[in-house]
PDB file of N, CA and C in Angstrom:
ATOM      1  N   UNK A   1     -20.180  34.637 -13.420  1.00  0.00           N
ATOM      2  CA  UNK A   1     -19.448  33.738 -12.542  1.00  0.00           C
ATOM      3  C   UNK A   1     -19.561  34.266 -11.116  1.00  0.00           C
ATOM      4  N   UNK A   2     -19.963  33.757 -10.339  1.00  0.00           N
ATOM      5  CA  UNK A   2     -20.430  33.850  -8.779  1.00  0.00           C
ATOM      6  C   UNK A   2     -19.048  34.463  -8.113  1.00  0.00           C
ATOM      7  N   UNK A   3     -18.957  34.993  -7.189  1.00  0.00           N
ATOM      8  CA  UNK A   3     -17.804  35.322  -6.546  1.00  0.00           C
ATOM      9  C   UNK A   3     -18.059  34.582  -5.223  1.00  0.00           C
ATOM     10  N   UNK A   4     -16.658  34.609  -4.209  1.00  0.00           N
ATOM     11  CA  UNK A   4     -17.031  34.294  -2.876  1.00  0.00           C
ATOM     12  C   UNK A   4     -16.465  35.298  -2.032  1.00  0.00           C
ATOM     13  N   UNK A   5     -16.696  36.342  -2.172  1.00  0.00           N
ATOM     14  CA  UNK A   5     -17.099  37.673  -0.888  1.00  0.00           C
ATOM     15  C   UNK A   5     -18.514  37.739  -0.744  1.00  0.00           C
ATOM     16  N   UNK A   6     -18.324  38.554   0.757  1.00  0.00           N
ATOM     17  CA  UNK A   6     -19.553  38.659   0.900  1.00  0.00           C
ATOM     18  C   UNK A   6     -19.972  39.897   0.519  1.00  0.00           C
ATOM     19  N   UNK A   7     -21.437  40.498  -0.324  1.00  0.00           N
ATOM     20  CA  UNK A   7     -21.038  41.801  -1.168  1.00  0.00           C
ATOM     21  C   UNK A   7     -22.827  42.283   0.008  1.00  0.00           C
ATOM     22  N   UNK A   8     -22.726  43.749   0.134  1.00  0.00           N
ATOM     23  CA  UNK A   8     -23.562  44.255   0.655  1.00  0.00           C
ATOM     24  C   UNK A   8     -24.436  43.954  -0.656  1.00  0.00           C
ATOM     25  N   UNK A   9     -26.098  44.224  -1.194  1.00  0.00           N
ATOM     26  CA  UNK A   9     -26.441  44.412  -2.146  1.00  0.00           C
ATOM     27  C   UNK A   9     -25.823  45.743  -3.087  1.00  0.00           C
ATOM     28  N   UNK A  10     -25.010  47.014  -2.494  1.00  0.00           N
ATOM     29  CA  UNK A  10     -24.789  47.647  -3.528  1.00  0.00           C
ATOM     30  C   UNK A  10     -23.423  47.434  -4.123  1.00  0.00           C
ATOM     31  N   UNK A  11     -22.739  46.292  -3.579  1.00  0.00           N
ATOM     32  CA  UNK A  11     -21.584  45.938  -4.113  1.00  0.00           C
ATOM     33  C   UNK A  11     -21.486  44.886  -5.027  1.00  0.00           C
ATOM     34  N   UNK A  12     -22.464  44.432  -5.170  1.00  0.00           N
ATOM     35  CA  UNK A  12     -22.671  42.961  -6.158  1.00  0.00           C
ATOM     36  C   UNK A  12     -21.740  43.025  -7.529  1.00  0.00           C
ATOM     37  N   UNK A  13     -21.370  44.135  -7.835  1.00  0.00           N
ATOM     38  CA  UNK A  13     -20.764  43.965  -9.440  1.00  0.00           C
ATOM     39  C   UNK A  13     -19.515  44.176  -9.175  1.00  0.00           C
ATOM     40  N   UNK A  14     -18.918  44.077  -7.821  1.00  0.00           N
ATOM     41  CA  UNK A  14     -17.234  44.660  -8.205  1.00  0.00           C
ATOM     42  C   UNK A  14     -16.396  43.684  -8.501  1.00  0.00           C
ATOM     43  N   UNK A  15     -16.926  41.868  -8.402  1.00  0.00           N
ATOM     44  CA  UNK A  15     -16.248  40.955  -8.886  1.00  0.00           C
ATOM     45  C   UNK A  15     -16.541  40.697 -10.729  1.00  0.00           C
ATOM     46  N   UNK A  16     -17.509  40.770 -10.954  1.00  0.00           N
ATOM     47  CA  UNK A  16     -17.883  41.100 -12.636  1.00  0.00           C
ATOM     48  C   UNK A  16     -17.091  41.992 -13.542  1.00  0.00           C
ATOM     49  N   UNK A  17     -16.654  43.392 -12.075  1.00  0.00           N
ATOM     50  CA  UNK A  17     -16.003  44.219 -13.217  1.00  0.00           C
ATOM     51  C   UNK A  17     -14.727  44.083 -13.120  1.00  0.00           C
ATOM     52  N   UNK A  18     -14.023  43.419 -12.181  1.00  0.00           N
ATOM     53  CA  UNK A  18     -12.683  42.973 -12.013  1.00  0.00           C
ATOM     54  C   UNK A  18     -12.464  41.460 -13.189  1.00  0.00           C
ATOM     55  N   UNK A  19     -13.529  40.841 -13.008  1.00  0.00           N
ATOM     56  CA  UNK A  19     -13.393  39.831 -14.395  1.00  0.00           C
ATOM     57  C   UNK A  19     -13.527  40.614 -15.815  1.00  0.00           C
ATOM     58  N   UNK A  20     -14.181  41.352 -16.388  1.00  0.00           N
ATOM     59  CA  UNK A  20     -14.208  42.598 -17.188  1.00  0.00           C
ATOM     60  C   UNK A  20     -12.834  43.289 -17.737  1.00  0.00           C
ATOM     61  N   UNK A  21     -12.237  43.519 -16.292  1.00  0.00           N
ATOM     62  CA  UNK A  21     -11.130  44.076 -16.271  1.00  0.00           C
ATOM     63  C   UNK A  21      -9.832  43.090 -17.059  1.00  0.00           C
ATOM     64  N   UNK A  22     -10.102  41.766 -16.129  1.00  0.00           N
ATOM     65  CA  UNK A  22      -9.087  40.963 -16.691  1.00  0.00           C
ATOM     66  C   UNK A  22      -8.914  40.389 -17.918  1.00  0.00           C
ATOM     67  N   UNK A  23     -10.327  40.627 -18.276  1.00  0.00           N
ATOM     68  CA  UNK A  23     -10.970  39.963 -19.661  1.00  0.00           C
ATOM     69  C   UNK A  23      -9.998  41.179 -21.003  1.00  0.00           C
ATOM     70  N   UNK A  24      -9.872  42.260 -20.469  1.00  0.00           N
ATOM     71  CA  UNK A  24      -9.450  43.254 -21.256  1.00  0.00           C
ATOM     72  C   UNK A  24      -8.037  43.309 -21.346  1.00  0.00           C
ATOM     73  N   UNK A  25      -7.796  43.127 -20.078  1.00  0.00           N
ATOM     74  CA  UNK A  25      -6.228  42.638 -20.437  1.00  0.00           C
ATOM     75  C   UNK A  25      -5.613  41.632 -20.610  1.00  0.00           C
ATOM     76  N   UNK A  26      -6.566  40.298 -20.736  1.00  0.00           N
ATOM     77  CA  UNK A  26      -6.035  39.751 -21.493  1.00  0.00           C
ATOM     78  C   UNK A  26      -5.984  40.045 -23.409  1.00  0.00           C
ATOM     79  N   UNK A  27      -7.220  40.145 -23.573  1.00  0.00           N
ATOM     80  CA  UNK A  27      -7.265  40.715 -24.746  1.00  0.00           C
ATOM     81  C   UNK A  27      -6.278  41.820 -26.020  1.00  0.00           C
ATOM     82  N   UNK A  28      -5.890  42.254 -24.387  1.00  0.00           N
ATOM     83  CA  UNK A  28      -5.005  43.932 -24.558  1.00  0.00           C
ATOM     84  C   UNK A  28      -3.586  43.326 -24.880  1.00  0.00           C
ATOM     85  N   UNK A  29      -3.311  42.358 -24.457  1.00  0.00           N
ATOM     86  CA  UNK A  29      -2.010  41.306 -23.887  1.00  0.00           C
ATOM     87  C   UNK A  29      -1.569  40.551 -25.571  1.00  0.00           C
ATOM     88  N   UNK A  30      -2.590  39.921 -25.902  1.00  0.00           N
ATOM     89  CA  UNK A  30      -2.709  39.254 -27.281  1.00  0.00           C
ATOM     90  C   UNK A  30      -2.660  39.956 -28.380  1.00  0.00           C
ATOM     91  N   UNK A  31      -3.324  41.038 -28.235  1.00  0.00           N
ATOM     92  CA  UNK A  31      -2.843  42.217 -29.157  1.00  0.00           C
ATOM     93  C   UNK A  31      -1.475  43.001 -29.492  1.00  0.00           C
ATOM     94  N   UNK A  32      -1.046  42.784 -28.024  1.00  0.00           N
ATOM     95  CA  UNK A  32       0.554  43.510 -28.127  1.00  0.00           C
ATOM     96  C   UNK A  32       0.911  42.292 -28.526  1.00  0.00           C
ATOM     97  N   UNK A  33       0.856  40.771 -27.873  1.00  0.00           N
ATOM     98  CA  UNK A  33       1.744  39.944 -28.826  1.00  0.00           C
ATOM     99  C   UNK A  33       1.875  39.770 -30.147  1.00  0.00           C
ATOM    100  N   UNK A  34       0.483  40.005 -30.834  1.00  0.00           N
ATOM    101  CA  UNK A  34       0.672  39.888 -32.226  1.00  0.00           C
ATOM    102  C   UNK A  34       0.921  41.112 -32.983  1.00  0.00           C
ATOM    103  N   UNK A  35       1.393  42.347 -32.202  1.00  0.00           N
ATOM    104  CA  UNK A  35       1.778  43.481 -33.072  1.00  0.00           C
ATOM    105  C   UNK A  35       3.393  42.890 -32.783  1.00  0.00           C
ATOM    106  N   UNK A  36       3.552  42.649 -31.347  1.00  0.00           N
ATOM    107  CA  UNK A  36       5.065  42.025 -31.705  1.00  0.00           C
ATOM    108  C   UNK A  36       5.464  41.438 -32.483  1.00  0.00           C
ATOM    109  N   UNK A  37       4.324  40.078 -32.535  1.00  0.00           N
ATOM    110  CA  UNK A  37       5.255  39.019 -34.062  1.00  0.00           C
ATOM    111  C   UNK A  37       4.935  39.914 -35.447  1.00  0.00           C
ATOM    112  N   UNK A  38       4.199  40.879 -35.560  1.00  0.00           N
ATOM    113  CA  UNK A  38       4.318  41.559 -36.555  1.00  0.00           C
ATOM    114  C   UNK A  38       5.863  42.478 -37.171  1.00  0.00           C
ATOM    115  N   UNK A  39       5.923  43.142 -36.202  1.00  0.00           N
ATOM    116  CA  UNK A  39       7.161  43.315 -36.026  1.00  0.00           C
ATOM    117  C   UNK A  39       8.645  42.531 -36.595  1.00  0.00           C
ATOM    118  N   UNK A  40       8.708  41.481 -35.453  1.00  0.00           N
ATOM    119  CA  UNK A  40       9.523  40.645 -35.853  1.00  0.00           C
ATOM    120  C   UNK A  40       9.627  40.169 -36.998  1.00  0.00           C
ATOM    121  N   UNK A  41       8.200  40.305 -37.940  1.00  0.00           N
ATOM    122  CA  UNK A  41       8.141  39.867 -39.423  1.00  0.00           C
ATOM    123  C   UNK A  41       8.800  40.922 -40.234  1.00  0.00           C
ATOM    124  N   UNK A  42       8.111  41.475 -39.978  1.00  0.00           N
ATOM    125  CA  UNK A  42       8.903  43.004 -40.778  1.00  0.00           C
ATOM    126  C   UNK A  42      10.459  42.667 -40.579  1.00  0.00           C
ATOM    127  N   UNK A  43      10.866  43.047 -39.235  1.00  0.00           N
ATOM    128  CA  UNK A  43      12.290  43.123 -39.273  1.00  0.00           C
ATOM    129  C   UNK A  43      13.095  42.302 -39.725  1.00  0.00           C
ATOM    130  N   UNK A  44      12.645  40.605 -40.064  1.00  0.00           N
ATOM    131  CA  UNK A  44      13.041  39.709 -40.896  1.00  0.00           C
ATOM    132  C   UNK A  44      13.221  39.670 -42.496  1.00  0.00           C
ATOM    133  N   UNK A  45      11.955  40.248 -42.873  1.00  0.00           N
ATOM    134  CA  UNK A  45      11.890  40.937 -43.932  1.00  0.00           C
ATOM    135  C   UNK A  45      13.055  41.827 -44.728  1.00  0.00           C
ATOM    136  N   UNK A  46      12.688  42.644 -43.860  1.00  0.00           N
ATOM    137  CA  UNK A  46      13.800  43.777 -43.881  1.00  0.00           C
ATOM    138  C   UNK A  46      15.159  43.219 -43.876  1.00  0.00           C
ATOM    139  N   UNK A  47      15.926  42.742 -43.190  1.00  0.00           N
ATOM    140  CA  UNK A  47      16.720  42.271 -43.127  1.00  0.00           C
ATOM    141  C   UNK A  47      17.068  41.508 -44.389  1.00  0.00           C
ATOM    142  N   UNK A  48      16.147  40.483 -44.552  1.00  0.00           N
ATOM    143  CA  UNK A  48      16.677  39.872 -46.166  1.00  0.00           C
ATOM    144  C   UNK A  48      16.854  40.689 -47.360  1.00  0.00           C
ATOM    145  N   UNK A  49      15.862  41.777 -47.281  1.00  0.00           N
ATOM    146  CA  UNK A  49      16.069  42.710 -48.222  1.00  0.00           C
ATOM    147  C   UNK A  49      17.309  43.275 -48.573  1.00  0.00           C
ATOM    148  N   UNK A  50      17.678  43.579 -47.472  1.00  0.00           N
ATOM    149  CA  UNK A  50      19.199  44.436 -47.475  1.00  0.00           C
ATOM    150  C   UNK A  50      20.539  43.435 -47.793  1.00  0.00           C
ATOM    151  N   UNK A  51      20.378  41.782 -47.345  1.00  0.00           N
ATOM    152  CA  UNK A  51      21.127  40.884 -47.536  1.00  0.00           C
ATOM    153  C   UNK A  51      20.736  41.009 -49.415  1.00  0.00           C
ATOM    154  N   UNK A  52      19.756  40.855 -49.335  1.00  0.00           N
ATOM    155  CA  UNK A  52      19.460  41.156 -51.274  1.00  0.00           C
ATOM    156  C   UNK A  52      20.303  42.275 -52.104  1.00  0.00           C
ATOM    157  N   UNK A  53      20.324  43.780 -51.069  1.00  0.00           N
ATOM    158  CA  UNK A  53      20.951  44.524 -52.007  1.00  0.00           C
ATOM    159  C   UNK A  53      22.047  44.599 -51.723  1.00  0.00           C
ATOM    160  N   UNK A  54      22.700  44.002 -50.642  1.00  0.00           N
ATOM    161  CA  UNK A  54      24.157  43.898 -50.619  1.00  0.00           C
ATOM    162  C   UNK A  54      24.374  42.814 -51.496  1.00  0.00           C
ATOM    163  N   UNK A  55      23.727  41.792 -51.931  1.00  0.00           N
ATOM    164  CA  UNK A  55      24.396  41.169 -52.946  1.00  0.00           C
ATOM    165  C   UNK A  55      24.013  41.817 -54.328  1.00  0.00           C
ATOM    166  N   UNK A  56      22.999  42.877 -54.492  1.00  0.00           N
ATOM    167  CA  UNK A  56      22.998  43.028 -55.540  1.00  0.00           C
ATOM    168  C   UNK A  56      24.275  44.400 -56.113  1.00  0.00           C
ATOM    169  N   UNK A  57      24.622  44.898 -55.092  1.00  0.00           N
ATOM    170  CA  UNK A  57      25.764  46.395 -54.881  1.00  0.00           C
ATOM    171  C   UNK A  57      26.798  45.466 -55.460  1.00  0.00           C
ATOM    172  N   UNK A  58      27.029  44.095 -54.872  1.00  0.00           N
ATOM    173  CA  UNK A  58      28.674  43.538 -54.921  1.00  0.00           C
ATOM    174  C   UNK A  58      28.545  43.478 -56.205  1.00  0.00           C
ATOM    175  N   UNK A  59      27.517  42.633 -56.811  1.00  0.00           N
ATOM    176  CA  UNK A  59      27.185  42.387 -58.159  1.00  0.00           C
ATOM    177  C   UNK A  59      27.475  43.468 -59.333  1.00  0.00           C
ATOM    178  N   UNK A  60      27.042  44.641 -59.172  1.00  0.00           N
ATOM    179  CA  UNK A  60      27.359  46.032 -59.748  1.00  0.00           C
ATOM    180  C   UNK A  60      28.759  46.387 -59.833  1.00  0.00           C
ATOM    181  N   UNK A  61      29.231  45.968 -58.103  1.00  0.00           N
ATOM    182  CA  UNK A  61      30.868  46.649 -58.266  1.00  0.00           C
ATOM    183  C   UNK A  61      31.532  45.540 -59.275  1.00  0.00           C
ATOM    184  N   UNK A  62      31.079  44.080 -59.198  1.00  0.00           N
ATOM    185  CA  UNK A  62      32.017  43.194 -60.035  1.00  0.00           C
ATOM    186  C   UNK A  62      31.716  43.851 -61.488  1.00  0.00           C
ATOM    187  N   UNK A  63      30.520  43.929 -61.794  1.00  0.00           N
ATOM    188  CA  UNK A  63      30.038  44.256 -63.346  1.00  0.00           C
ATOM    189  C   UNK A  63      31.097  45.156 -63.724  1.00  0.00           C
ATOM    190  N   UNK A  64      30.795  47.016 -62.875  1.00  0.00           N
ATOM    191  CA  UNK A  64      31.758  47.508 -63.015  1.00  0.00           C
ATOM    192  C   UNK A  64      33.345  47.810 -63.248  1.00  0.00           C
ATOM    193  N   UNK A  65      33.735  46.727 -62.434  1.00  0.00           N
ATOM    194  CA  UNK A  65      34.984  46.484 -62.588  1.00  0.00           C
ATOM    195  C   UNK A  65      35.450  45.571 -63.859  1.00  0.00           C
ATOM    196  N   UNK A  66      34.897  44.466 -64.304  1.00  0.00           N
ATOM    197  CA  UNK A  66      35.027  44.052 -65.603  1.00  0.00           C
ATOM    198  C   UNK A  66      34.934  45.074 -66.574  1.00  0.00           C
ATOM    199  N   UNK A  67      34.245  46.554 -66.671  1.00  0.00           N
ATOM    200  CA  UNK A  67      33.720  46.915 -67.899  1.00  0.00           C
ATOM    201  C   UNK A  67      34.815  47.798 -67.706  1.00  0.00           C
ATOM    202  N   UNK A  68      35.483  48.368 -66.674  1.00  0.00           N
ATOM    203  CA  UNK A  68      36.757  49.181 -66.491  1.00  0.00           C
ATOM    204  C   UNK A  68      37.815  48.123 -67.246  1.00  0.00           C
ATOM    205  N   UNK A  69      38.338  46.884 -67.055  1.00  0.00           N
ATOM    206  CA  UNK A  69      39.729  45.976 -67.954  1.00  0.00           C
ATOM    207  C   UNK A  69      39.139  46.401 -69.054  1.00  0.00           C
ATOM    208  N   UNK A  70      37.317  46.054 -69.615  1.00  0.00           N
ATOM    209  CA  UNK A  70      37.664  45.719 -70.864  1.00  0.00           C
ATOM    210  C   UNK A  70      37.805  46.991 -71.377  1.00  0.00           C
ATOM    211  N   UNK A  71      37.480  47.950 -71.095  1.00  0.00           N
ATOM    212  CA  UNK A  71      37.843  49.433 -71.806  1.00  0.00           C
ATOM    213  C   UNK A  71      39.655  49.184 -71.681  1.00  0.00           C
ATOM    214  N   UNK A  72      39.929  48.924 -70.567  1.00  0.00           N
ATOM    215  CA  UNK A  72      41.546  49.214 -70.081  1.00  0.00           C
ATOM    216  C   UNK A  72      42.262  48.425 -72.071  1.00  0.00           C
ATOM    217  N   UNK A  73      41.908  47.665 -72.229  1.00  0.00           N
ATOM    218  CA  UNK A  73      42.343  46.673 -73.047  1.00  0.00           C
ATOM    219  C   UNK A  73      41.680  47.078 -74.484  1.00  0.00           C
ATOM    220  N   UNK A  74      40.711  47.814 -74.692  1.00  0.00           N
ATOM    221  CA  UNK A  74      40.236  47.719 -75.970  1.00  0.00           C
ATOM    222  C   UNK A  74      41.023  49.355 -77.075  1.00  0.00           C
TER     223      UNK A  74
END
């Protein structure tokens, strides 16, 4: 892509490598976004998980507690 400075002949590439440059960070840019939504997956994840074993703990304490009456009673 042509630039519009005016470049001595030994300067001809410093608009190429500034497009280069940008080319990389964009690249660099898209990468952090999708380690972000990675992230955010996980931590969603995660999150349900633990909503899972808190219902599965309550579940235990109820079990538990029934098997404590019926001993209480037998």
């Amino acid at each position: 892509m042509p630039c519009n400075h005016h470049h001595s002949p030994l300067e001809l590439g410093c608009c190429s490598s500034e497009q280069e440059r940008f080319r990389f960070e964009q690249e660099r840019f898209r990468f952090e976004q999708e380690r972000f939504r990675f992230k955010q997956e996980r931590f969603r994840f995660e999150q349900e998980r633990f909503r899972f074993e808190q219902e599965r703990f309550r579940f235990e304490q109820e079990r538990f507690r029934f098997e404590q009456e019926r001993f209480r009673f037998e």
